[in-house]
N, C-alpha and C. Protein backbone atom coordinates (compact mmCIF):
# COMPACT_ATOMS: atom_id res chain seq x y z
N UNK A 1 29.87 -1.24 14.16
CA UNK A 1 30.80 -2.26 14.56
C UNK A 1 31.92 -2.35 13.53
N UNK A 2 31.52 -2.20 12.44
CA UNK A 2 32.60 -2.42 11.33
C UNK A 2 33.84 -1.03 11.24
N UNK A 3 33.30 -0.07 11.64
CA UNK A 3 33.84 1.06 11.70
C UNK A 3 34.41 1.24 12.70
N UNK A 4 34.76 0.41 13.94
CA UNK A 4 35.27 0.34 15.29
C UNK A 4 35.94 -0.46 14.66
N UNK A 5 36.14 -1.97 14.07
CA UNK A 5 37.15 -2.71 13.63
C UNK A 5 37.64 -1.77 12.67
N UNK A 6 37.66 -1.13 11.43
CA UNK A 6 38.44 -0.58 10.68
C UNK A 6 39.46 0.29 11.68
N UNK A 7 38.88 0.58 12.72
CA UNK A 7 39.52 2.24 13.23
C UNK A 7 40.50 1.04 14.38
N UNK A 8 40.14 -0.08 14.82
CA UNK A 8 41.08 -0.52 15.55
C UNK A 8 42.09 -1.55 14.62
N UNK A 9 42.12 -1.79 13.35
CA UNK A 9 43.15 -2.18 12.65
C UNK A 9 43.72 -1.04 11.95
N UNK A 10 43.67 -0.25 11.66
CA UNK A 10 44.13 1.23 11.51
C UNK A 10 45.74 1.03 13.17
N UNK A 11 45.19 1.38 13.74
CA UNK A 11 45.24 1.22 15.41
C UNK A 11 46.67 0.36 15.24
N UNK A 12 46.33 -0.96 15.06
CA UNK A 12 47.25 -1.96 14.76
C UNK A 12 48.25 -1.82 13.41
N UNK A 13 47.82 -1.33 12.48
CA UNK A 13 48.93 -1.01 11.50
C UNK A 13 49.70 -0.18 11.86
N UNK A 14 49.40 1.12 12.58
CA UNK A 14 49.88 2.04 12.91
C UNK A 14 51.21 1.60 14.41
N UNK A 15 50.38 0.69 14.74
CA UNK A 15 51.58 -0.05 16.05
C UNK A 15 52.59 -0.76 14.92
N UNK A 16 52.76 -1.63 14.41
CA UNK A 16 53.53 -2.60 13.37
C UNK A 16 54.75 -1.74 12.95
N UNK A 17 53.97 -0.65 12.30
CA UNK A 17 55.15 0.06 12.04
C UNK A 17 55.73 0.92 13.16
N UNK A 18 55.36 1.59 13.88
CA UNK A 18 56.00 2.06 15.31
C UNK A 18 56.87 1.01 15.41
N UNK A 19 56.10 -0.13 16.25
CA UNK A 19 57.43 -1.05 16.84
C UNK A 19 58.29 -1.48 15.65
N UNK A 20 57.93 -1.43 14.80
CA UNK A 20 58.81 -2.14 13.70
C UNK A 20 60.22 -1.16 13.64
N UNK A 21 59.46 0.05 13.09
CA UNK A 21 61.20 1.13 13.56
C UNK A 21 61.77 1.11 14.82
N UNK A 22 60.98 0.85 15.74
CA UNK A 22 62.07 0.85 16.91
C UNK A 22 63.26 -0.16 17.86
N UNK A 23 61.92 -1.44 17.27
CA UNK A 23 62.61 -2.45 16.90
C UNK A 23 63.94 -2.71 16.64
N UNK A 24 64.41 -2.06 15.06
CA UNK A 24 65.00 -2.82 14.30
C UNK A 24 66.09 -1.17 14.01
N UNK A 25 67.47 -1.73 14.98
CA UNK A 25 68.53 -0.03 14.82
C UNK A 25 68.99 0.66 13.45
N UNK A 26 69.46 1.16 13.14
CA UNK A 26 69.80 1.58 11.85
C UNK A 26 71.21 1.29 11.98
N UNK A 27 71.69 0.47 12.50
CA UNK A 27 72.91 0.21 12.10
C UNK A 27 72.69 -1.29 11.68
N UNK A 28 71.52 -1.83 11.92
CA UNK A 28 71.62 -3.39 11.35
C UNK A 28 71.57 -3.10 9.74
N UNK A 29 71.52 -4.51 9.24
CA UNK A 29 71.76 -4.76 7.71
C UNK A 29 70.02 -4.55 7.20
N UNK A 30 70.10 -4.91 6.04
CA UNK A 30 69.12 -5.07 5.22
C UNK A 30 68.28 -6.18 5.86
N UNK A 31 68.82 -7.28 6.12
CA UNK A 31 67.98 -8.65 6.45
C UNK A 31 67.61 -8.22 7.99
N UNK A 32 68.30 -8.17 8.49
CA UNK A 32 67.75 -7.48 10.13
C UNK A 32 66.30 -6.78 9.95
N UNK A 33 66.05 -5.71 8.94
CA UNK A 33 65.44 -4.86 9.30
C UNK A 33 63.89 -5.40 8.18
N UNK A 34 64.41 -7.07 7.44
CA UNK A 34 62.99 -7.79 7.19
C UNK A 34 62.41 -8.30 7.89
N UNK A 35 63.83 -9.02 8.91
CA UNK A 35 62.89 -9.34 9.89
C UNK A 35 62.65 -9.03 11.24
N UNK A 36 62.81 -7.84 11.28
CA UNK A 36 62.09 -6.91 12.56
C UNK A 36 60.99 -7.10 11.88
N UNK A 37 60.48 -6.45 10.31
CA UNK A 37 59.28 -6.60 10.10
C UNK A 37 58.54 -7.56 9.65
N UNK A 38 58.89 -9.13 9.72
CA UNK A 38 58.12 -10.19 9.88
C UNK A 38 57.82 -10.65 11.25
N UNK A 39 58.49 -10.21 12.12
CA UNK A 39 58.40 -10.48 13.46
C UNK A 39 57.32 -9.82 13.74
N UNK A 40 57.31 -8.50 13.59
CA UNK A 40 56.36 -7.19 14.39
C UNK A 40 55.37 -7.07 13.29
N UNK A 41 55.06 -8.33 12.03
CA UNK A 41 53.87 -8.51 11.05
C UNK A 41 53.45 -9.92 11.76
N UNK A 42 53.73 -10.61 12.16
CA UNK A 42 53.48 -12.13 12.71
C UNK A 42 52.55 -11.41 14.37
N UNK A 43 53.43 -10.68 14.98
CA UNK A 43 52.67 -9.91 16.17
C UNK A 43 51.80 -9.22 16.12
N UNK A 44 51.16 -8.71 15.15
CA UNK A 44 50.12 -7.94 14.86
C UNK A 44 48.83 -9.15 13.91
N UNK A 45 49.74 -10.48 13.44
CA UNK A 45 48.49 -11.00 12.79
C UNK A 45 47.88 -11.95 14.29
N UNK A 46 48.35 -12.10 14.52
CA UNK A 46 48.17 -12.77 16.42
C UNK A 46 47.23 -11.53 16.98
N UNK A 47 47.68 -10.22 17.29
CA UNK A 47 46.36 -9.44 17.42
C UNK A 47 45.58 -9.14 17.09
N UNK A 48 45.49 -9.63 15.77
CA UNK A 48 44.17 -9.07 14.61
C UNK A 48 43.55 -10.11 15.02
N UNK A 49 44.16 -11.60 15.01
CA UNK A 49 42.90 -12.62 15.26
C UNK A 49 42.52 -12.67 16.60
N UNK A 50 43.28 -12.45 17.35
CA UNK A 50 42.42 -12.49 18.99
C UNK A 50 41.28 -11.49 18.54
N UNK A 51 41.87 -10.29 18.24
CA UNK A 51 40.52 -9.20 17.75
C UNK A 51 39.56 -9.90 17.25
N UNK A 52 39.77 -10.35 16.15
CA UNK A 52 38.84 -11.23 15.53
C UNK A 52 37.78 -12.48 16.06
N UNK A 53 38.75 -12.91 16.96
CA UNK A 53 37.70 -13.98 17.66
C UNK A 53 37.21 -12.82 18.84
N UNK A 54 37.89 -12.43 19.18
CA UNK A 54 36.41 -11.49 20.45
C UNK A 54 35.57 -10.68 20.14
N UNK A 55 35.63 -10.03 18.83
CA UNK A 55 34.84 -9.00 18.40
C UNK A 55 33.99 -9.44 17.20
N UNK A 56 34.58 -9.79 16.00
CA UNK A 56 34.45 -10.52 15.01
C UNK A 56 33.60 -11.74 14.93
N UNK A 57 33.74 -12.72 15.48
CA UNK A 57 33.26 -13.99 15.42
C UNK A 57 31.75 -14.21 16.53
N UNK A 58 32.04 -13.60 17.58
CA UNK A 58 30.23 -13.38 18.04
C UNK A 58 29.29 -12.59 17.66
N UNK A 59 29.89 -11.44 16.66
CA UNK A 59 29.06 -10.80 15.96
C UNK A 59 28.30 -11.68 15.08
N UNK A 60 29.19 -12.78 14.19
CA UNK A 60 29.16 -13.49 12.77
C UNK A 60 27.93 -14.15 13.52
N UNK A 61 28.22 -15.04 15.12
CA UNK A 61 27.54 -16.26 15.60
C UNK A 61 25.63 -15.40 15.87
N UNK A 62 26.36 -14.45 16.26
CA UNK A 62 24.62 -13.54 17.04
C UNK A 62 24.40 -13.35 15.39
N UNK A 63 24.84 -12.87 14.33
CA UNK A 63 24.11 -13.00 13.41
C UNK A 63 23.35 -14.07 12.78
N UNK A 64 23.83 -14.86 13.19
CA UNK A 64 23.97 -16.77 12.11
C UNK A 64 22.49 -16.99 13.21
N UNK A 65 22.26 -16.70 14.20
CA UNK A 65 21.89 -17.57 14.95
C UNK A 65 20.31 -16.87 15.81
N UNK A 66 20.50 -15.38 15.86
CA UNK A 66 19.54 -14.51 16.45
C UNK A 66 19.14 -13.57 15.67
N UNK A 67 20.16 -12.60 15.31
CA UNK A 67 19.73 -11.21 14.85
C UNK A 67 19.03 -11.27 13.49
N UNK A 68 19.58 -11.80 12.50
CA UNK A 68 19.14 -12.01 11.30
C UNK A 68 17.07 -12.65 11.51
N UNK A 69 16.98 -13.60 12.14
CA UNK A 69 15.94 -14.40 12.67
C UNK A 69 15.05 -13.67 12.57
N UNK A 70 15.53 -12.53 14.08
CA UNK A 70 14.62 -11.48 14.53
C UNK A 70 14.31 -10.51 13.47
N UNK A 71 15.02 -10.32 12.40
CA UNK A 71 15.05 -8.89 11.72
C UNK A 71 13.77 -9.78 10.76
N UNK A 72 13.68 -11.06 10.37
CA UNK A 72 12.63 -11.73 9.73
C UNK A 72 11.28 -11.60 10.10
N UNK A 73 11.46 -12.20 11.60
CA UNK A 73 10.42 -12.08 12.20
C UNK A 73 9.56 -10.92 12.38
N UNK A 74 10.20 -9.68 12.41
CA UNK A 74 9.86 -8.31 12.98
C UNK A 74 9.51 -7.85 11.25
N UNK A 75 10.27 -8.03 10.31
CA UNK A 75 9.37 -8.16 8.54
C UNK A 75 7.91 -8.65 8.57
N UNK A 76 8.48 -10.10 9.10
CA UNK A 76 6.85 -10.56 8.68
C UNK A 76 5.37 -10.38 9.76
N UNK A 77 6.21 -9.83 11.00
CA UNK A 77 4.89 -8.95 12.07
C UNK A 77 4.42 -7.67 10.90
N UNK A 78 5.33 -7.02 10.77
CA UNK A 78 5.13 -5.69 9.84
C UNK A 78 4.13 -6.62 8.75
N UNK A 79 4.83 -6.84 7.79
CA UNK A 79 4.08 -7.47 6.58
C UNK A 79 2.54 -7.64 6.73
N UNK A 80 2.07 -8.94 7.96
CA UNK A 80 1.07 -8.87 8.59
C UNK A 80 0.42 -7.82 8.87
N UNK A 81 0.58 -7.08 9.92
CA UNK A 81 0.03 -6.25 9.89
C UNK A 81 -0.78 -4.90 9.25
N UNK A 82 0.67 -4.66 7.58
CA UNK A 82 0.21 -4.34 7.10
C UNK A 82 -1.20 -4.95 5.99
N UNK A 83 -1.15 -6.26 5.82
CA UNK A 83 -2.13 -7.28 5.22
C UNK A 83 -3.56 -7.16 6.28
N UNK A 84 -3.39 -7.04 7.61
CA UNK A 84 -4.54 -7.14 7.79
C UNK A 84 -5.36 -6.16 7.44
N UNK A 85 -4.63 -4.65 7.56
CA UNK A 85 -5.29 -3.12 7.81
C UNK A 85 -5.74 -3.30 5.98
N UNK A 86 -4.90 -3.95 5.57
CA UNK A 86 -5.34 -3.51 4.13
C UNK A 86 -6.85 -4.46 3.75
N UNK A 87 -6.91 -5.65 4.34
CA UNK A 87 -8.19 -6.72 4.44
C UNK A 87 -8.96 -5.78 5.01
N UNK A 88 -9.04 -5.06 6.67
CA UNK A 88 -10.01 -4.35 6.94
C UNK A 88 -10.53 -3.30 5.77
N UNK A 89 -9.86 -2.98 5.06
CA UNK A 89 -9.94 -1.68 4.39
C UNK A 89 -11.12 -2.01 3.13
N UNK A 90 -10.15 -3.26 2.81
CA UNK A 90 -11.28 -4.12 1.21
C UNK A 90 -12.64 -4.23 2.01
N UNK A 91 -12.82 -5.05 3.10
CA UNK A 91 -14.19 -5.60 3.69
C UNK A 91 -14.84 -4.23 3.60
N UNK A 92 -14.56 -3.06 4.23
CA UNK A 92 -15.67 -2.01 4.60
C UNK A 92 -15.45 -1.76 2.99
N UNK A 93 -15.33 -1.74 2.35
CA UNK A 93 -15.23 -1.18 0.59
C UNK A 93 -16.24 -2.20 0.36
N UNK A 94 -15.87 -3.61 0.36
CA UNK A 94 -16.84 -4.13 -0.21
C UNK A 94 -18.19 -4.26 0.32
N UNK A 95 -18.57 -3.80 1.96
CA UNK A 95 -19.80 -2.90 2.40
C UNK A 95 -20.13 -2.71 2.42
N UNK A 96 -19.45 -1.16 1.35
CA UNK A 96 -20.15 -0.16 0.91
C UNK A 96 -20.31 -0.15 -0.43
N UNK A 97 -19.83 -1.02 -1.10
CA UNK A 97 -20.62 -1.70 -2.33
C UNK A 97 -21.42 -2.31 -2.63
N UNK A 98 -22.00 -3.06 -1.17
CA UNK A 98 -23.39 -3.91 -1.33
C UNK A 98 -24.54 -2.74 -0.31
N UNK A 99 -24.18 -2.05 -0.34
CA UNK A 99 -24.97 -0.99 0.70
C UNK A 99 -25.45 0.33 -0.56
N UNK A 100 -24.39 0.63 -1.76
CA UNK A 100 -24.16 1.16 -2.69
C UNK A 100 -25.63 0.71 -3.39
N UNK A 101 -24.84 -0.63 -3.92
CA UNK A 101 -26.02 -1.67 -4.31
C UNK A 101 -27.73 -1.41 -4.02
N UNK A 102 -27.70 -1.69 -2.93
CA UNK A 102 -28.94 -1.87 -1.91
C UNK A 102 -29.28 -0.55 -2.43
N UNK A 103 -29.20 0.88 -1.84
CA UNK A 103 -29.51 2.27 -2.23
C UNK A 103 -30.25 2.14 -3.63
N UNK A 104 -28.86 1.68 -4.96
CA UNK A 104 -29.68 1.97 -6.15
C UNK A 104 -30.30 1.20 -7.07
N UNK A 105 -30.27 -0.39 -6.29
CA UNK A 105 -31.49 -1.18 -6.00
C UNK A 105 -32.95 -0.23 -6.04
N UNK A 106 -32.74 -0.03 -4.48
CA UNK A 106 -34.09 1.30 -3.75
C UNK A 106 -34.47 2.22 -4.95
N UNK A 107 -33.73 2.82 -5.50
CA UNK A 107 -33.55 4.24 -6.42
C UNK A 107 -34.71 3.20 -7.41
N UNK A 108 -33.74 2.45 -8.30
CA UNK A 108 -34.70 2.13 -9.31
C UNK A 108 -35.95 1.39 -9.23
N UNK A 109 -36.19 1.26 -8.12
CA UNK A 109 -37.85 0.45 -7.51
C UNK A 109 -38.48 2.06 -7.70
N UNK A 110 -38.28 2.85 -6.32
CA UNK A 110 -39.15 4.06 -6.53
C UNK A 110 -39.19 5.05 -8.03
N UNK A 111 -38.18 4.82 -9.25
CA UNK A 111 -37.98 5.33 -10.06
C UNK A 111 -39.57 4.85 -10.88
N UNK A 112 -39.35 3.12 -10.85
CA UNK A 112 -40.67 2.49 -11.58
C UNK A 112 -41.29 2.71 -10.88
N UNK A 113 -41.53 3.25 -9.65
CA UNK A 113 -43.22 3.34 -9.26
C UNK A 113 -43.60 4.62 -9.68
N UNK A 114 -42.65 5.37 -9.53
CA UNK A 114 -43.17 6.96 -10.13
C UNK A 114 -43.07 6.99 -11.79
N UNK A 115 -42.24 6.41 -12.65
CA UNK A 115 -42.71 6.20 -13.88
C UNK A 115 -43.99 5.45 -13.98
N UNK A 116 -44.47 4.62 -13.11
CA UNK A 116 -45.72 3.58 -13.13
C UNK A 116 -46.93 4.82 -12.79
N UNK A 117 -46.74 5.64 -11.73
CA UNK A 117 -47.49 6.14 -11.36
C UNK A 117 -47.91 7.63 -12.21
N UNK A 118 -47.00 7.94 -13.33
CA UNK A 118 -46.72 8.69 -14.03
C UNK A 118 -47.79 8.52 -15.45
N UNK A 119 -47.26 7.21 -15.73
CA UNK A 119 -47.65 6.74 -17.10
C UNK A 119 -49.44 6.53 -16.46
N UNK A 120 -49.86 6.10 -15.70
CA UNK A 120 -50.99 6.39 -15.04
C UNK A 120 -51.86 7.23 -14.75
N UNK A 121 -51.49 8.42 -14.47
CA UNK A 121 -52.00 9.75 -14.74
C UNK A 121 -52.39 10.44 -15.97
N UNK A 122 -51.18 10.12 -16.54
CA UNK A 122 -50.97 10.13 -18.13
C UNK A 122 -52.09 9.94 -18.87
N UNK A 123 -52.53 8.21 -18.88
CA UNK A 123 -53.65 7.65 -19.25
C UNK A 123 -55.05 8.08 -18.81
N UNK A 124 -54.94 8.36 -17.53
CA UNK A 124 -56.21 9.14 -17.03
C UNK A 124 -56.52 10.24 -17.39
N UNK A 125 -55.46 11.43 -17.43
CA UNK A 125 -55.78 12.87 -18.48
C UNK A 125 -55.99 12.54 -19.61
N UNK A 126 -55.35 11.46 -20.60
CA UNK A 126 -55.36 11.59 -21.60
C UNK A 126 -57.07 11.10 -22.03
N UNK A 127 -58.10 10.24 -20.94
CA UNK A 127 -58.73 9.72 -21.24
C UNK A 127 -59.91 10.51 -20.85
N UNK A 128 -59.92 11.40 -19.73
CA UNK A 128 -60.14 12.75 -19.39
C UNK A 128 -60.52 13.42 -20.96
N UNK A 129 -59.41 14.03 -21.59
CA UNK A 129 -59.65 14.89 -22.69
C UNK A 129 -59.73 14.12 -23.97
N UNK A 130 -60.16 12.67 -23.66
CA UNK A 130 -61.05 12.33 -25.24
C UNK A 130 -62.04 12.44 -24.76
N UNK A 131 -62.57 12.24 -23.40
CA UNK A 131 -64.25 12.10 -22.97
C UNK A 131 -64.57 13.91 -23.16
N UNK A 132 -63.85 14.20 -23.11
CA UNK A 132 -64.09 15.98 -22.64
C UNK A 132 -64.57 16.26 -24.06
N UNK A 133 -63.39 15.84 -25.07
CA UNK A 133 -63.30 16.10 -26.96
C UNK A 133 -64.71 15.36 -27.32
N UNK A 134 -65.24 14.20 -27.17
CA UNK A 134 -66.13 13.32 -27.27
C UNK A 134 -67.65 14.13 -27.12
N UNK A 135 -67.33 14.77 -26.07
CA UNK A 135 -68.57 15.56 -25.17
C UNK A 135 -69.28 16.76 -26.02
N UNK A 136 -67.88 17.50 -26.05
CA UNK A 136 -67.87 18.76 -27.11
C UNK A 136 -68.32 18.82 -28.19
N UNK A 137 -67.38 17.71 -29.01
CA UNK A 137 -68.09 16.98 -30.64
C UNK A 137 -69.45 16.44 -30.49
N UNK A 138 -69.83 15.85 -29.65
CA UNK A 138 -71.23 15.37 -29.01
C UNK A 138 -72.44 16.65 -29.35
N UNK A 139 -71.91 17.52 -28.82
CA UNK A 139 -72.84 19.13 -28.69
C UNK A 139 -72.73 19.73 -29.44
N UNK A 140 -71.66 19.73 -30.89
CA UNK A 140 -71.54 20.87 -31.32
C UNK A 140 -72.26 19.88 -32.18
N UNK A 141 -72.54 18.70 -32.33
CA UNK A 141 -73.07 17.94 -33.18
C UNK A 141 -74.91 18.04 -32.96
N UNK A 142 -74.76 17.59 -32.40
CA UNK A 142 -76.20 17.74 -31.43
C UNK A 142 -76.62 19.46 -31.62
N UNK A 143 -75.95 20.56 -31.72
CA UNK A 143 -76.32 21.99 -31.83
C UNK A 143 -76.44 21.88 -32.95
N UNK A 144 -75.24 21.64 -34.58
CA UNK A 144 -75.77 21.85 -35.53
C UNK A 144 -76.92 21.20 -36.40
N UNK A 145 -77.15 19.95 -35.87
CA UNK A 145 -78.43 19.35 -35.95
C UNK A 145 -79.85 19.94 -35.77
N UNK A 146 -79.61 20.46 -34.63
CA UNK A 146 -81.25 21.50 -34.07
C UNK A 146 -80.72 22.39 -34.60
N UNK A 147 -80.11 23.41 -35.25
CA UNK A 147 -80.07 24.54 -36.39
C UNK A 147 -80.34 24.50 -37.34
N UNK A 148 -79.94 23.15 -37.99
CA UNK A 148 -80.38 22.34 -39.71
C UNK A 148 -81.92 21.82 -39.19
N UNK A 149 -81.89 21.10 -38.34
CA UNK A 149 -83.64 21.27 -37.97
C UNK A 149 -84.60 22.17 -37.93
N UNK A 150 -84.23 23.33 -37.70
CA UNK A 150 -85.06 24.41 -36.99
C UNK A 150 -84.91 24.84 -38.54
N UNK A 151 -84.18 25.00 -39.24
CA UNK A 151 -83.85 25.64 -40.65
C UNK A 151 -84.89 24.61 -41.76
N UNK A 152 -85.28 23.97 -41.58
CA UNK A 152 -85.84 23.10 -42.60
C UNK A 152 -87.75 23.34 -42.34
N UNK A 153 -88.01 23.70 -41.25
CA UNK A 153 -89.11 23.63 -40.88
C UNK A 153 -89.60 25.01 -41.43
C-alpha cells in the first residue's frame, strides 16, 4: 500500500510540473511563472489529500480499529498453542520420570534380594566348609590318636 502511494505521488509531482510548464507561457514575467506554480502546487495539495482521505485514512482507521487487534489475537492463538504442545511435552517427561523412578525403584528391590540371597549362600558354604574343616580335623585327630595309641601298647 505504501508503495502504491509513493508511486501515485511520484504520479502527482510529475503532473505539477507538466501542468505547471504548460500552464505558465514563456513570454510571461518572473511572477507569472510563481504563480502558475503556486496555483498548480495548491492543485496537487487538494489531490494529495483527497488521495489521502480515500486511501490513506481507512487504512490508518482499519488499522486503529481491526487489523492491528487481529494480528494480536492470531500472536496470542499462536503463543497458546505453542504453550500447550510444550505442557503436553513436560507432562509425558514428567511420566517418564516417575515410570523411570518406579523401574529403578524395581531394580534396587531385586538388587537386595539377590545381594540378600547372595550373602545367604555365602553363609551356608561358608558354614558347609567349617563343618567339612571341623570333620577332617575331627579324623585326622581321632587317626593320630589311634596311631599314638597303637604305638604305646
Amino acid at each position: 500500500m505504501v508503495a502504491e502511494f509513493l508511486e501515485s505521488g511520484k504520479a502527482i509531482a510529475g503532473d505539477i510540473i507538466r501542468d505547471a510548464s504548460a500552464s505558465i507561457p514563456f513570454t510571461q514575467g518572473q511572477r507569472d511563472v510563481w504563480a502558475g506554480i503556486a496555483n498548480e502546487t495548491g492543485l496537487a495539495k487538494e489531490t494529495l489529500k483527497q488521495v489521502y482521505e480515500e486511501k490513506v485514512t481507512p487504512a490508518i482507521d482499519k488499522w486503529n480499529t481491526e487489523t492491528k487487534y487481529q494480528i494480536h489475537d492470531n500472536a496470542a492463538e499462536v503463543v497458546a498453542k505453542v504453550t500447550d504442545a510444550a505442557k503436553e511435552k513436560i507432562d509425558v517427561a514428567k511420566e517418564n520420570i516417575d515410570v523411570a523412578k518406579e523401574l529403578a525403584k524395581g531394580g534396587v528391590e531385586v538388587a537386595k534380594a539377590s545381594a540378600q540371597a547372595a550373602v545367604e549362600t555365602a553363609k551356608t558354604k561358608a558354614n558347609d566348609a567349617v563343618e567339612t574343616a571341623k570333620d577332617v580335623a575331627t579324623n585326622t585327630v581321632n587317626t593320630a590318636k589311634d596311631k599314638i595309641g597303637g604305638l604305646r601298647k
